[in-house]
N, C-alpha and C. Protein backbone atom coordinates (compact mmCIF):
# COMPACT_ATOMS: atom_id res chain seq x y z
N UNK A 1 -3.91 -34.78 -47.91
CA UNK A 1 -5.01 -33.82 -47.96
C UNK A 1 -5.71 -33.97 -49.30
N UNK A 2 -7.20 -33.55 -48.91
CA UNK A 2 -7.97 -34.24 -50.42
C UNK A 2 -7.63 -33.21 -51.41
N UNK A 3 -7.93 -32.91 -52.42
CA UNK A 3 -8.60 -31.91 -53.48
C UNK A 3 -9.75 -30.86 -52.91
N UNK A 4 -10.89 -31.78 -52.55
CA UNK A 4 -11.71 -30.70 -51.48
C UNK A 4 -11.22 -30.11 -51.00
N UNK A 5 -10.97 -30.94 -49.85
CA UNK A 5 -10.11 -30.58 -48.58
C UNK A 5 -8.99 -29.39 -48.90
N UNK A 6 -8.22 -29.06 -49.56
CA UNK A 6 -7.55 -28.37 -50.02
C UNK A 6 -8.46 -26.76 -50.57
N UNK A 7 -9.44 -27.13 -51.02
CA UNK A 7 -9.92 -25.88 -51.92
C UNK A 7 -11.08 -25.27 -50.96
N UNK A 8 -11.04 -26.03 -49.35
CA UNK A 8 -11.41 -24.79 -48.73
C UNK A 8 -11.05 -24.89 -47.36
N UNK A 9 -9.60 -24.92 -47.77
CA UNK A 9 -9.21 -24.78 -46.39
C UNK A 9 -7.85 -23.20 -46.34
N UNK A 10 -7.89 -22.67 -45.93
CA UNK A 10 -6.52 -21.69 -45.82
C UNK A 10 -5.75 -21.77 -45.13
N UNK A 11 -4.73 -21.68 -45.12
CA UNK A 11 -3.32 -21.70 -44.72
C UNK A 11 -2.67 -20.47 -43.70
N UNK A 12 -3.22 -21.08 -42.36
CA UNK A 12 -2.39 -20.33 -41.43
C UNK A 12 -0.91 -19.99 -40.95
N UNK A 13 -0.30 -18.53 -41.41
CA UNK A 13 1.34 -18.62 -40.92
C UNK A 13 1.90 -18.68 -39.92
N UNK A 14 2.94 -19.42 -39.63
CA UNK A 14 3.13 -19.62 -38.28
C UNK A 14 3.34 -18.03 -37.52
N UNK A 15 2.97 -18.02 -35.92
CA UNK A 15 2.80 -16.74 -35.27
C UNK A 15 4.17 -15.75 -35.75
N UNK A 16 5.30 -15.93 -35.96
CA UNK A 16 6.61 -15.27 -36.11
C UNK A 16 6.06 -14.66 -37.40
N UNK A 17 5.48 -14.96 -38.20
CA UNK A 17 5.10 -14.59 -39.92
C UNK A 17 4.27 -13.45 -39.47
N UNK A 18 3.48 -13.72 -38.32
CA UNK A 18 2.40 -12.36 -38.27
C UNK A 18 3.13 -11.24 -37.24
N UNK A 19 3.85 -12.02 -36.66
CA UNK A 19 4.25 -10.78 -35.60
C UNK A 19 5.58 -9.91 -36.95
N UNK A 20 5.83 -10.36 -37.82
CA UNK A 20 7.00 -9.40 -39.00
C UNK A 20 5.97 -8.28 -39.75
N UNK A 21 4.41 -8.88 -39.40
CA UNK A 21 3.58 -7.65 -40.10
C UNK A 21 3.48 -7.94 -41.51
N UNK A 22 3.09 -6.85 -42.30
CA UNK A 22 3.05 -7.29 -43.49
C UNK A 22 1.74 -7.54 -44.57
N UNK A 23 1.84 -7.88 -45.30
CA UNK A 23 0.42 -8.19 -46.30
C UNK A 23 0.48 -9.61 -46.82
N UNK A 24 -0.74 -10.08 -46.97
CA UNK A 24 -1.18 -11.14 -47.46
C UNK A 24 -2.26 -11.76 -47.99
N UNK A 25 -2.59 -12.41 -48.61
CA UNK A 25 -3.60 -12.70 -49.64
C UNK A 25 -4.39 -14.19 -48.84
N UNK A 26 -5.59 -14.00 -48.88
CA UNK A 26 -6.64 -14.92 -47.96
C UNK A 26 -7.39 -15.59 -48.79
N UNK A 27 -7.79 -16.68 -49.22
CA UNK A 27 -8.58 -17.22 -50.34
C UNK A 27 -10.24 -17.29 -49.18
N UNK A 28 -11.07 -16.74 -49.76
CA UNK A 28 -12.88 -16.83 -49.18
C UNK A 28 -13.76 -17.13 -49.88
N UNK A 29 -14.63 -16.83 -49.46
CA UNK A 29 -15.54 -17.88 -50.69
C UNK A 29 -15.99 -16.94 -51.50
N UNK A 30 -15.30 -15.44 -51.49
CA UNK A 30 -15.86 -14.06 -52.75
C UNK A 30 -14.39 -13.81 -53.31
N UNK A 31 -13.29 -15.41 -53.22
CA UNK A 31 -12.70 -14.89 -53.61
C UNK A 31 -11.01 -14.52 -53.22
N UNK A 32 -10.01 -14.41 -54.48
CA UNK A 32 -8.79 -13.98 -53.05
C UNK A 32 -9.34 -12.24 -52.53
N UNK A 33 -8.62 -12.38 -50.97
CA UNK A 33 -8.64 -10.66 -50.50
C UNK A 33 -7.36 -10.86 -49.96
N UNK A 34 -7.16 -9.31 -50.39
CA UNK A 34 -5.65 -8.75 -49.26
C UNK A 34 -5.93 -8.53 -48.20
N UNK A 35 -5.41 -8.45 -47.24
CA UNK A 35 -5.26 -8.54 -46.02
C UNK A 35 -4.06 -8.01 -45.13
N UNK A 36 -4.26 -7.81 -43.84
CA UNK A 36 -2.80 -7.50 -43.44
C UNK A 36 -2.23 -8.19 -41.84
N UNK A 37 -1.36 -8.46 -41.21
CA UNK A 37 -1.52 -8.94 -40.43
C UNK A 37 -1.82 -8.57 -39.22
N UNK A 38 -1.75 -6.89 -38.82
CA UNK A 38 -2.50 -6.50 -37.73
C UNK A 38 -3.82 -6.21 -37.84
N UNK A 39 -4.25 -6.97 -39.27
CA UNK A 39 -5.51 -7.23 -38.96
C UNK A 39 -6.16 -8.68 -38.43
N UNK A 40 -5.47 -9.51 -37.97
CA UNK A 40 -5.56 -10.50 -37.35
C UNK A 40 -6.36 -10.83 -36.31
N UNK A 41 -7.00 -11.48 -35.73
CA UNK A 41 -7.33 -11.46 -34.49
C UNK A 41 -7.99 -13.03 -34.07
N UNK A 42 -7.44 -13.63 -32.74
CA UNK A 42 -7.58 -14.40 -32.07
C UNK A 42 -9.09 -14.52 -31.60
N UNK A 43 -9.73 -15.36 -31.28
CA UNK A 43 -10.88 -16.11 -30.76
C UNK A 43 -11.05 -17.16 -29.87
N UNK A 44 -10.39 -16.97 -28.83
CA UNK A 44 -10.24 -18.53 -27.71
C UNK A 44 -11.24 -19.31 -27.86
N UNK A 45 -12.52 -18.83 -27.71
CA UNK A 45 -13.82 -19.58 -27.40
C UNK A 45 -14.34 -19.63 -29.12
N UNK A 46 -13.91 -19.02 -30.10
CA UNK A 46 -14.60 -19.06 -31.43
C UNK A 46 -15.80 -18.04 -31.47
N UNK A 47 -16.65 -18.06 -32.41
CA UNK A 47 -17.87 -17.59 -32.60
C UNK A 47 -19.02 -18.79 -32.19
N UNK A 48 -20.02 -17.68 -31.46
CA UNK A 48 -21.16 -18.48 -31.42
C UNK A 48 -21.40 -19.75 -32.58
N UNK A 49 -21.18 -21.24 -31.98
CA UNK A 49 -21.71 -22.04 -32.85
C UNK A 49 -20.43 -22.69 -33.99
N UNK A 50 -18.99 -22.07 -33.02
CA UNK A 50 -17.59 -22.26 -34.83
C UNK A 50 -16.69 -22.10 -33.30
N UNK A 51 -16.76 -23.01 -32.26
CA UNK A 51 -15.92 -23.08 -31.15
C UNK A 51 -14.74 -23.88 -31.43
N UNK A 52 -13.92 -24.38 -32.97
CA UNK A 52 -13.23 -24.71 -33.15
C UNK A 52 -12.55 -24.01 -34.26
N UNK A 53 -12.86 -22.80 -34.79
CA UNK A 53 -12.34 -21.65 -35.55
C UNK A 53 -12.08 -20.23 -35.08
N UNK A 54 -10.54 -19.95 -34.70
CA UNK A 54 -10.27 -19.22 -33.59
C UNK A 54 -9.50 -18.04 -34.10
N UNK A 55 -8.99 -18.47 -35.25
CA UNK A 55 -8.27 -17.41 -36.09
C UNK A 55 -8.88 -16.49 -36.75
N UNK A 56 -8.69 -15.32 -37.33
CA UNK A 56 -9.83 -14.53 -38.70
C UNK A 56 -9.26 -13.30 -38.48
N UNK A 57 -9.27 -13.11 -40.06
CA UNK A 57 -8.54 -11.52 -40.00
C UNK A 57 -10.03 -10.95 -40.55
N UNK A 58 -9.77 -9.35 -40.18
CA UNK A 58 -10.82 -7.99 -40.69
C UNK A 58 -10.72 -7.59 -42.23
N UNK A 59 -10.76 -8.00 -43.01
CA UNK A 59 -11.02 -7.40 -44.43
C UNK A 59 -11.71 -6.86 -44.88
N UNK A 60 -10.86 -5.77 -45.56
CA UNK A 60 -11.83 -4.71 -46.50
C UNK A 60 -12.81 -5.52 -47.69
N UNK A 61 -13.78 -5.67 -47.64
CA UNK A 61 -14.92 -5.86 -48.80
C UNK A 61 -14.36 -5.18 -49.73
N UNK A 62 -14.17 -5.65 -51.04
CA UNK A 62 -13.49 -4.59 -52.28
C UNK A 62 -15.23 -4.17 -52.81
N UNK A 63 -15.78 -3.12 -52.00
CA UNK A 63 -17.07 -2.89 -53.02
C UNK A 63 -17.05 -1.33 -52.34
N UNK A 64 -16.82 -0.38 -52.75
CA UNK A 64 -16.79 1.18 -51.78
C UNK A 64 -18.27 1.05 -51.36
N UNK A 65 -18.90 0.81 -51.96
CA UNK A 65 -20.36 1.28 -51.55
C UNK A 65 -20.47 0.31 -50.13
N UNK A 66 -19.73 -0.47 -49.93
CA UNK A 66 -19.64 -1.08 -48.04
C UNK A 66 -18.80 -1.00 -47.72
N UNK A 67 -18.14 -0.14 -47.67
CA UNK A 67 -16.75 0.26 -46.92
C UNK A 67 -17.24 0.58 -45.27
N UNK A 68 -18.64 0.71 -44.54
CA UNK A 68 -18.90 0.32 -43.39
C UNK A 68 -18.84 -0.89 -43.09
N UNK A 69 -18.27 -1.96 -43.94
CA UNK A 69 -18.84 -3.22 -42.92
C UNK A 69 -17.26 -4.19 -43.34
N UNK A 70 -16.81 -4.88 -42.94
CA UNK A 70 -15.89 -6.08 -43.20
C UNK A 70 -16.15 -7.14 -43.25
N UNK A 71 -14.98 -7.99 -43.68
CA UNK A 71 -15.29 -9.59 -43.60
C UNK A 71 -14.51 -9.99 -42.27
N UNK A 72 -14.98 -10.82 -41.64
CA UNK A 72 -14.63 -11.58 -40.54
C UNK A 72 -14.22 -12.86 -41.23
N UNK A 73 -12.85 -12.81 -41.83
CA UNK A 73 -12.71 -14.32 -42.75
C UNK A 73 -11.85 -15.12 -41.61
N UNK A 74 -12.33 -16.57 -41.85
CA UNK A 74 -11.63 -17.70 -40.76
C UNK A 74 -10.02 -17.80 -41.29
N UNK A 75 -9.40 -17.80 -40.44
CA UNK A 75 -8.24 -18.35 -41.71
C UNK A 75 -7.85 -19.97 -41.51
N UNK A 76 -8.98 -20.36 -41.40
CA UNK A 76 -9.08 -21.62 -40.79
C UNK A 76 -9.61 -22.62 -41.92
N UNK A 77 -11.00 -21.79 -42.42
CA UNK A 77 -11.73 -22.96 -43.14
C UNK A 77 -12.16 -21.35 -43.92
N UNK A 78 -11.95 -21.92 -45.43
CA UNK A 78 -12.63 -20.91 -46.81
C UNK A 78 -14.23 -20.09 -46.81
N UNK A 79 -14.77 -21.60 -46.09
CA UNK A 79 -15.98 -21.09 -46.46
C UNK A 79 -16.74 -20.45 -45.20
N UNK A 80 -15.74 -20.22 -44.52
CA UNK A 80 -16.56 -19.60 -43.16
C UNK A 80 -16.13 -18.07 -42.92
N UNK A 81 -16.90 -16.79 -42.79
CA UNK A 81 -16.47 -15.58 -42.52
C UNK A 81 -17.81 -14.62 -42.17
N UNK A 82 -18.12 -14.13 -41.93
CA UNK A 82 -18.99 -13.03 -41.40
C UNK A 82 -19.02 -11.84 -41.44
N UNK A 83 -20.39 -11.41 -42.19
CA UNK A 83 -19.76 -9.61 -42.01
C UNK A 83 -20.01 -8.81 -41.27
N UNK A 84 -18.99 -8.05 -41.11
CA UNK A 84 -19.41 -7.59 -39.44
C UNK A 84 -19.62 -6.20 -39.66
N UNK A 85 -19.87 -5.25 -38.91
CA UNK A 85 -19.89 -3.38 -38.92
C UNK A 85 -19.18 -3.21 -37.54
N UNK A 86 -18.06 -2.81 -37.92
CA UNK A 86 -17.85 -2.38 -36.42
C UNK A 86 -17.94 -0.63 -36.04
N UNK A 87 -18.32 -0.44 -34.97
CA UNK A 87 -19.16 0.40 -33.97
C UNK A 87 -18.13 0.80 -33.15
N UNK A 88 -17.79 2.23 -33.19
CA UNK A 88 -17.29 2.75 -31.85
C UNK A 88 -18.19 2.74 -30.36
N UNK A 89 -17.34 2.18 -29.60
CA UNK A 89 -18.54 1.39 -28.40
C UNK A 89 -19.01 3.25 -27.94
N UNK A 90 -18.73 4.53 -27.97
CA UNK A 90 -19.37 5.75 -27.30
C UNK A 90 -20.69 5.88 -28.35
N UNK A 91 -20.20 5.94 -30.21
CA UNK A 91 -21.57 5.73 -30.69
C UNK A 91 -22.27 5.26 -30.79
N UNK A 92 -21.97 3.87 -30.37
CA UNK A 92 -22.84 2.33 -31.03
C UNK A 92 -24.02 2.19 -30.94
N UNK A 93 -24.36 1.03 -30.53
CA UNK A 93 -25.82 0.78 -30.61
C UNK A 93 -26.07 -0.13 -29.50
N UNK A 94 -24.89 -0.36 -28.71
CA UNK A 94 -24.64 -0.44 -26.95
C UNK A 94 -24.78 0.36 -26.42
N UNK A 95 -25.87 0.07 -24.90
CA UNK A 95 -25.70 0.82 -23.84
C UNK A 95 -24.23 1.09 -23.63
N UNK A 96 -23.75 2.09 -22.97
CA UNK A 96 -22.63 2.21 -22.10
C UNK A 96 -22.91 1.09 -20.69
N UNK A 97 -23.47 0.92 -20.39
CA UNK A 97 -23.66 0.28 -19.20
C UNK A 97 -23.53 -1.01 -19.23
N UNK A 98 -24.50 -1.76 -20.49
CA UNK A 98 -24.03 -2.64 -21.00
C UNK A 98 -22.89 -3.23 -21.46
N UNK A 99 -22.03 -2.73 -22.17
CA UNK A 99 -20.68 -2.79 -22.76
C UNK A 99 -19.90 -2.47 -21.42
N UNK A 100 -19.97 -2.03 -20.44
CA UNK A 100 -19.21 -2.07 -19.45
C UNK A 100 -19.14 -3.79 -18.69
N UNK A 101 -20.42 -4.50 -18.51
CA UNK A 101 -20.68 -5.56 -18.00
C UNK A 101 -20.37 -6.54 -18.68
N UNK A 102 -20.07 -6.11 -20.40
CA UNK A 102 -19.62 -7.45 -21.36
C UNK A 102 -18.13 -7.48 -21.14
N UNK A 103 -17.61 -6.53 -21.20
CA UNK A 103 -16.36 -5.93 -21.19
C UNK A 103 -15.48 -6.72 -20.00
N UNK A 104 -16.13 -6.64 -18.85
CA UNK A 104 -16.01 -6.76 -17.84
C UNK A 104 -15.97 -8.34 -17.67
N UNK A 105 -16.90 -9.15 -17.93
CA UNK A 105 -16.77 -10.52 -17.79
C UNK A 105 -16.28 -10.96 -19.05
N UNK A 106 -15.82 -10.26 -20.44
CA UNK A 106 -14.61 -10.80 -21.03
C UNK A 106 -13.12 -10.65 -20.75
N UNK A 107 -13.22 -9.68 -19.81
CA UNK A 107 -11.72 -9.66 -19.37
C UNK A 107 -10.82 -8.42 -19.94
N UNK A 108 -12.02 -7.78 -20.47
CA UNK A 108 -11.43 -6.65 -21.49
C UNK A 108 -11.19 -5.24 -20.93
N UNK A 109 -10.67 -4.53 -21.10
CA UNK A 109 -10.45 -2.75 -21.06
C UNK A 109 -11.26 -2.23 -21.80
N UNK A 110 -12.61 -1.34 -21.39
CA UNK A 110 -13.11 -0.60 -22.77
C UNK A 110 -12.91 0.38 -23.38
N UNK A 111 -11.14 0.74 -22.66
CA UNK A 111 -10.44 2.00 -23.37
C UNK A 111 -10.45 1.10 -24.84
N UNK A 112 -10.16 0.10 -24.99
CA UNK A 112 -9.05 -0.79 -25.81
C UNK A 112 -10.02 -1.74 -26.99
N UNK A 113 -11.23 -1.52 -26.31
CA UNK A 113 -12.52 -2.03 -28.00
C UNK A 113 -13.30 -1.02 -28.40
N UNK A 114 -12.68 -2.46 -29.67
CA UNK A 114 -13.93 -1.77 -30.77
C UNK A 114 -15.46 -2.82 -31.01
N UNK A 115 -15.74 -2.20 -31.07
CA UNK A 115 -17.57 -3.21 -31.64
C UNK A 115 -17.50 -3.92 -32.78
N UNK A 116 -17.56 -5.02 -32.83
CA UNK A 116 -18.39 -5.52 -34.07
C UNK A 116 -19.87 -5.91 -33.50
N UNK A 117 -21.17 -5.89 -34.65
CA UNK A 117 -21.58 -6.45 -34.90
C UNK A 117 -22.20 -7.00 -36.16
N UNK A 118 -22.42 -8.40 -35.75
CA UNK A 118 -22.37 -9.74 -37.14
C UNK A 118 -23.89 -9.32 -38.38
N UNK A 119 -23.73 -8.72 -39.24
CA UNK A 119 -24.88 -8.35 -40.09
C UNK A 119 -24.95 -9.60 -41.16
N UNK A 120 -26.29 -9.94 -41.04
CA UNK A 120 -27.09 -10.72 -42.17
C UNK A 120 -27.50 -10.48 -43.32
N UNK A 121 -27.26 -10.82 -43.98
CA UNK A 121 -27.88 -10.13 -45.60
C UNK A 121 -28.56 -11.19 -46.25
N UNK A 122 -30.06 -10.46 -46.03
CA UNK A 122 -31.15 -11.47 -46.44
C UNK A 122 -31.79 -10.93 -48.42
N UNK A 123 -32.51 -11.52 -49.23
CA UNK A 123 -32.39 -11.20 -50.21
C UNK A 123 -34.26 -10.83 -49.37
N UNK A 124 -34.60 -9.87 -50.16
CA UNK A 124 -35.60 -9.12 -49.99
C UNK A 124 -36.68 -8.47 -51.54
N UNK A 125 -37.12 -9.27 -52.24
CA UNK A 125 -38.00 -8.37 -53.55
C UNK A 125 -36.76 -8.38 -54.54
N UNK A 126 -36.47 -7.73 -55.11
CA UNK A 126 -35.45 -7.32 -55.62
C UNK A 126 -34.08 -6.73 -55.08
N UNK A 127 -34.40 -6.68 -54.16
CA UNK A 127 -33.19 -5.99 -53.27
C UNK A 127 -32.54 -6.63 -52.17
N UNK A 128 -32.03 -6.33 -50.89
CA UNK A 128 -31.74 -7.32 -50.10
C UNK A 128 -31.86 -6.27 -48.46
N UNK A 129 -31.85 -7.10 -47.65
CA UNK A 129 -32.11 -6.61 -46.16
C UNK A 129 -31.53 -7.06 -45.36
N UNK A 130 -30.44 -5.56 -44.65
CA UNK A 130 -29.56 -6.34 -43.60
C UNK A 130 -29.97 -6.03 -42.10
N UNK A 131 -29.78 -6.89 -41.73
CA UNK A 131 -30.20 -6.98 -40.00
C UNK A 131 -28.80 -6.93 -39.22
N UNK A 132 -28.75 -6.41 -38.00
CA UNK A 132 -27.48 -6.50 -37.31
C UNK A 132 -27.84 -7.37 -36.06
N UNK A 133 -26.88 -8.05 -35.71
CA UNK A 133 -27.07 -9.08 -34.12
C UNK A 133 -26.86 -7.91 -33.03
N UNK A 134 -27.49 -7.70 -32.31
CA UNK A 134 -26.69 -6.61 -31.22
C UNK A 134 -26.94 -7.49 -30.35
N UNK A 135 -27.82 -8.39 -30.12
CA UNK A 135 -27.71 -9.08 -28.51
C UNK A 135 -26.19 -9.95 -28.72
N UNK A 136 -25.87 -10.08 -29.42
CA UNK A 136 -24.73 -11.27 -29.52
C UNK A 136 -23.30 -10.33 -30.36
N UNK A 137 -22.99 -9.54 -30.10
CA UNK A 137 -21.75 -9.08 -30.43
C UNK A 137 -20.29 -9.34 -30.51
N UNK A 138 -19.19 -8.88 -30.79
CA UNK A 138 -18.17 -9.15 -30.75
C UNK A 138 -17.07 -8.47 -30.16
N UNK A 139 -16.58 -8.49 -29.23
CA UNK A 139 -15.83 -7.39 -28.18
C UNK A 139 -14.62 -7.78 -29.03
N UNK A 140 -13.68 -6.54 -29.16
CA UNK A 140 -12.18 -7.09 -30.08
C UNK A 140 -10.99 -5.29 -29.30
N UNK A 141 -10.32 -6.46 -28.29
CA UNK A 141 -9.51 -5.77 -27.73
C UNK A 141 -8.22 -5.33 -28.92
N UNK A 142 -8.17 -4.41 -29.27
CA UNK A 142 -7.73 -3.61 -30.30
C UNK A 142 -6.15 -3.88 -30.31
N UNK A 143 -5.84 -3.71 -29.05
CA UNK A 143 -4.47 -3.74 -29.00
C UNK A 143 -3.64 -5.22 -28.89
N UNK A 144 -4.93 -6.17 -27.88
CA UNK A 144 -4.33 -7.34 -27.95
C UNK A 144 -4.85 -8.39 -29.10
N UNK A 145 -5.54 -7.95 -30.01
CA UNK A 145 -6.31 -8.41 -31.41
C UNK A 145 -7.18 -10.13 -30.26
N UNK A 146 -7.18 -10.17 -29.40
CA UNK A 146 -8.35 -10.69 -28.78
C UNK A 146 -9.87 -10.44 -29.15
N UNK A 147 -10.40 -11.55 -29.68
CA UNK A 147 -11.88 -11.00 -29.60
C UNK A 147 -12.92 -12.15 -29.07
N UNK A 148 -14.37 -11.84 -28.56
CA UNK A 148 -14.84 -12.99 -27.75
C UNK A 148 -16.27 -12.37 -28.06
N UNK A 149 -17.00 -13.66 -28.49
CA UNK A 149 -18.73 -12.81 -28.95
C UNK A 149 -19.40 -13.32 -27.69
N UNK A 150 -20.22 -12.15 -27.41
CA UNK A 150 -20.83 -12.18 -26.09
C UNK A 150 -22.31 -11.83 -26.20
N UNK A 151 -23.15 -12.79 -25.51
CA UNK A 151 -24.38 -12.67 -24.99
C UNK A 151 -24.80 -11.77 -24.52
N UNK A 152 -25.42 -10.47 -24.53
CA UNK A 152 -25.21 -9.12 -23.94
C UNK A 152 -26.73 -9.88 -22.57
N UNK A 153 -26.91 -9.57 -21.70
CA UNK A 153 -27.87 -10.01 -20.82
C UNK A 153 -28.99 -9.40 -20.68
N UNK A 154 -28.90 -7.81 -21.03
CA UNK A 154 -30.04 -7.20 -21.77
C UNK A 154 -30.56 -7.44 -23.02
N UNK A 155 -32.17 -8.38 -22.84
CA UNK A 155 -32.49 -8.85 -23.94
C UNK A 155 -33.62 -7.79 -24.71
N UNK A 156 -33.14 -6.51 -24.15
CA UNK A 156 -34.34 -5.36 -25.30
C UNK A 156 -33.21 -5.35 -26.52
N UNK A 157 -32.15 -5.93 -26.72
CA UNK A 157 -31.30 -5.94 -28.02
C UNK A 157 -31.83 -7.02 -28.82
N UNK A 158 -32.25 -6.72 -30.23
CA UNK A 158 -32.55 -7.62 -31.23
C UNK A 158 -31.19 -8.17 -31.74
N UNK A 159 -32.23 -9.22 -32.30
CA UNK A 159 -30.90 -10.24 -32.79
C UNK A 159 -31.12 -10.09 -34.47
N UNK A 160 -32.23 -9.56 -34.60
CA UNK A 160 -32.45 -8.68 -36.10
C UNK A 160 -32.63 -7.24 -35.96
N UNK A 161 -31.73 -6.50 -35.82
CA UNK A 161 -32.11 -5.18 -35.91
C UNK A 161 -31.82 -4.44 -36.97
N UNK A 162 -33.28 -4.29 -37.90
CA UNK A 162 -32.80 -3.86 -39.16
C UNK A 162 -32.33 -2.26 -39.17
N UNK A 163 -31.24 -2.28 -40.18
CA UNK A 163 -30.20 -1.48 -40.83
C UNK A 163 -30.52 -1.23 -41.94
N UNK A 164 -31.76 -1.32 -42.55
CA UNK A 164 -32.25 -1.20 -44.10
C UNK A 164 -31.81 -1.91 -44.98
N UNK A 165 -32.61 -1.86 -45.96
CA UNK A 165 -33.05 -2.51 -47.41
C UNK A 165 -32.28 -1.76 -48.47
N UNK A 166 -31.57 -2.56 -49.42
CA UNK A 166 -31.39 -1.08 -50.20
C UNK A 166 -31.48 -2.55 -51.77
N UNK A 167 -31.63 -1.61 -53.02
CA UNK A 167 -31.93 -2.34 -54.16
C UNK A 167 -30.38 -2.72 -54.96
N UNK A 168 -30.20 -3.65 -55.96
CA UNK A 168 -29.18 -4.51 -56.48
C UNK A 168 -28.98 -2.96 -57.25
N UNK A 169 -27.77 -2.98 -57.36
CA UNK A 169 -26.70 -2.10 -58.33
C UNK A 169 -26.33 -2.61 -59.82
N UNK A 170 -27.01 -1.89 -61.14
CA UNK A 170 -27.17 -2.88 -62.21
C UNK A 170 -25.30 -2.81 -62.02
């Protein structure tokens, strides 16, 4: 393994390591984060466009002022992770009707998810502007840490739906 190769890749434990539970430290590209292992979660199919990165735990962002949103870190490859907001599917920003039909052709229970969706953070003036994906979400069966991002088929969902602007924190 190269030097590169090494400095961005992370080190997956074998399944027995995650099923003992526990805490652990994730190297990303903001950095090491703690982590834990039922925060884990599987990806058969990957993320839109990363159909060969299947692993990724939920991490807390160490910044309080986003304590709504997490990292979706790979534990696959360093430099790949996403931040997500996840959404109780009764408040969200899903139809009910909708989320029944995603739910449904992922194979899921919608006693048993929670919402993500994948927010962008664009730099904006001095400040920055986040958009959320809602047509393309992330269904994450809670109990079986399964998750599968889905095409919602109602296309009145933006794939930028801004969440506001807010300015840099000296």
């Amino acid at each position: 393994m190269t030097a590169q190769h090494a400095a961005t890749q992370s080190v997956t434990p074998p399944p027995e390591a995650m099923a003992a539970g526990g805490d652990f430290t994730v190297a990303t590209r903001f950095g090491a984060l703690a982590g834990h292992w039922d925060a884990v979660l599987e990806m058969p199919q990957g993320p839109l466009g990363f159909a060969k990165h299947r692993r990724f735990a939920l991490l807390q962002i160490p910044n309080p002022k986003l304590d709504q949103f997490r990292l979706m870190q790979s534990l696959e490859e360093t430099e790949l992770s996403f931040i997500v907001m996840p959404c109780r599917p009764e408040e969200g920003p899903i139809a009910a009707p909708d989320l029944v039909d995603a739910t449904e052709a992922a194979g899921m229970p919608i006693g048993d998810l929670t919402l993500l969706v994948i927010v962008t953070v664009r730099p904006l003036g001095d400040g920055v502007e986040l958009t959320a994906n809602l047509r393309a979400p992330v269904l994450l069966d809670h109990k079986r840490h399964i998750a599968r991002q889905v095409v919602l088929g109602n296309s009145a969902y933006a794939i930028r739906h801004p969440l506001g602007a807010s300015k840099p924190t000296p």
